[in-house]
Protein backbone atom coordinates (compact mmCIF):
# COMPACT_ATOMS: atom_id res chain seq x y z
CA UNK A 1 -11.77 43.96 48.28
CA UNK A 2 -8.22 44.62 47.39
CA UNK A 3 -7.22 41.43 48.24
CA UNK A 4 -9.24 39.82 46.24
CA UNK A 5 -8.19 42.19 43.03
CA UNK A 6 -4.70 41.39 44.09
CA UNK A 7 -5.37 37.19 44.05
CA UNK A 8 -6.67 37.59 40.97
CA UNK A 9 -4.33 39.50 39.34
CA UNK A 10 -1.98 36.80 40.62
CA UNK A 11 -3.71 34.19 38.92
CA UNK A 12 -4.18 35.74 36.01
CA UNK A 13 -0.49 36.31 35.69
CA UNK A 14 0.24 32.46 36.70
CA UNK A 15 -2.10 31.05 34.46
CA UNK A 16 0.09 30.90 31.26
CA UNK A 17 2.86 28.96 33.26
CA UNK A 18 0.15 26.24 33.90
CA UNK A 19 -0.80 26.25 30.89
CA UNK A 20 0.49 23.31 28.98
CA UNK A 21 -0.25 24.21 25.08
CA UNK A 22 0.13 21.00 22.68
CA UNK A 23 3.22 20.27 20.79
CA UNK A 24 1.25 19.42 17.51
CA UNK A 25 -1.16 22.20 17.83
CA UNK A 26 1.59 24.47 18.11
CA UNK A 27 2.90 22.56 15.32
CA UNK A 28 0.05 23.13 13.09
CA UNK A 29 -0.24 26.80 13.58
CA UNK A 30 3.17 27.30 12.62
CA UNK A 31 2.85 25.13 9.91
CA UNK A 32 -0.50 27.35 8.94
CA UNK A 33 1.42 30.12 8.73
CA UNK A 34 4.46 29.10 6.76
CA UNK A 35 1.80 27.71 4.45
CA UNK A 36 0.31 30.91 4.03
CA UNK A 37 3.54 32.83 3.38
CA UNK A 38 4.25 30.16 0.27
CA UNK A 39 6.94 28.24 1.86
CA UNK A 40 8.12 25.18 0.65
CA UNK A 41 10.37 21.90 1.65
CA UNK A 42 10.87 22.54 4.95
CA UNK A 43 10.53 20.38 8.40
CA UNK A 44 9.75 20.92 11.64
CA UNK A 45 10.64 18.72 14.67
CA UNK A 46 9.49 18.62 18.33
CA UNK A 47 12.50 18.18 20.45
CA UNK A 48 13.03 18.14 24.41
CA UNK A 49 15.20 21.12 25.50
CA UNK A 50 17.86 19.03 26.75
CA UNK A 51 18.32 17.89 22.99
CA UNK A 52 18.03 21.25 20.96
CA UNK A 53 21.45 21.79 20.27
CA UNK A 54 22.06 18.12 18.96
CA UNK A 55 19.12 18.44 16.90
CA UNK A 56 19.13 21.59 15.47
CA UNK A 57 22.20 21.54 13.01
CA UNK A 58 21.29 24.40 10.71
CA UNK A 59 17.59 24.87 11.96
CA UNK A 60 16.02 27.17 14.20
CA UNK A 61 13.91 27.46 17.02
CA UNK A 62 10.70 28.04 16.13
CA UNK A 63 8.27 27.57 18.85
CA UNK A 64 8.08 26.54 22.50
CA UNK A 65 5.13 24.26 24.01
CA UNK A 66 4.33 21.42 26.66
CA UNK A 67 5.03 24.13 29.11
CA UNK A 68 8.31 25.02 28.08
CA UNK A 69 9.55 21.48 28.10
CA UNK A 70 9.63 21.24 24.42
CA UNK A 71 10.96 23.21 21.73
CA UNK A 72 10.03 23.24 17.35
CA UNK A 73 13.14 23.31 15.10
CA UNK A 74 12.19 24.53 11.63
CA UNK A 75 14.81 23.39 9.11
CA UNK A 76 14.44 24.52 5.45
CA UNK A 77 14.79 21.35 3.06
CA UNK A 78 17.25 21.32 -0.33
């Protein structure tokens, strides 16, 4: 019995690395909530980790998702 509460207490822990969420479903939740805080001309990129800090110039990291693999620069617009 407590090896079975420990494997799943394992699992349960692991799960999120597994987990693979969307880039453009995390995209559109962020986007739903900049949306409902009023804000205006701005962008947001998916980028690969290994290209953040080319890409993100004045932006910032906004969001992480395909695993980790992939990260969302918000830049505000002029």
């Amino acid at each position: 019995m407590k090896g079975l509460i420990i494997a799943v207490l394992v699992l349960m822990v692991a799960t999120p690395v597994f987990a693979r969420t969307s880039c453009e479903e995390v995209k559109q939740q962020i986007e739903a909530k900049l949306e409902a805080k009023g804000v205006k001309n701005y962008s947001l990129k998916i980028v690969p980790n290994d290209k953040v800090e080319e890409e993100k110039g004045d932006g910032k990291v906004v969001g992480s998702c395909d695993g980790g693999t992939q990260k969302i620069i918000y830049t505000r617009e002029k």
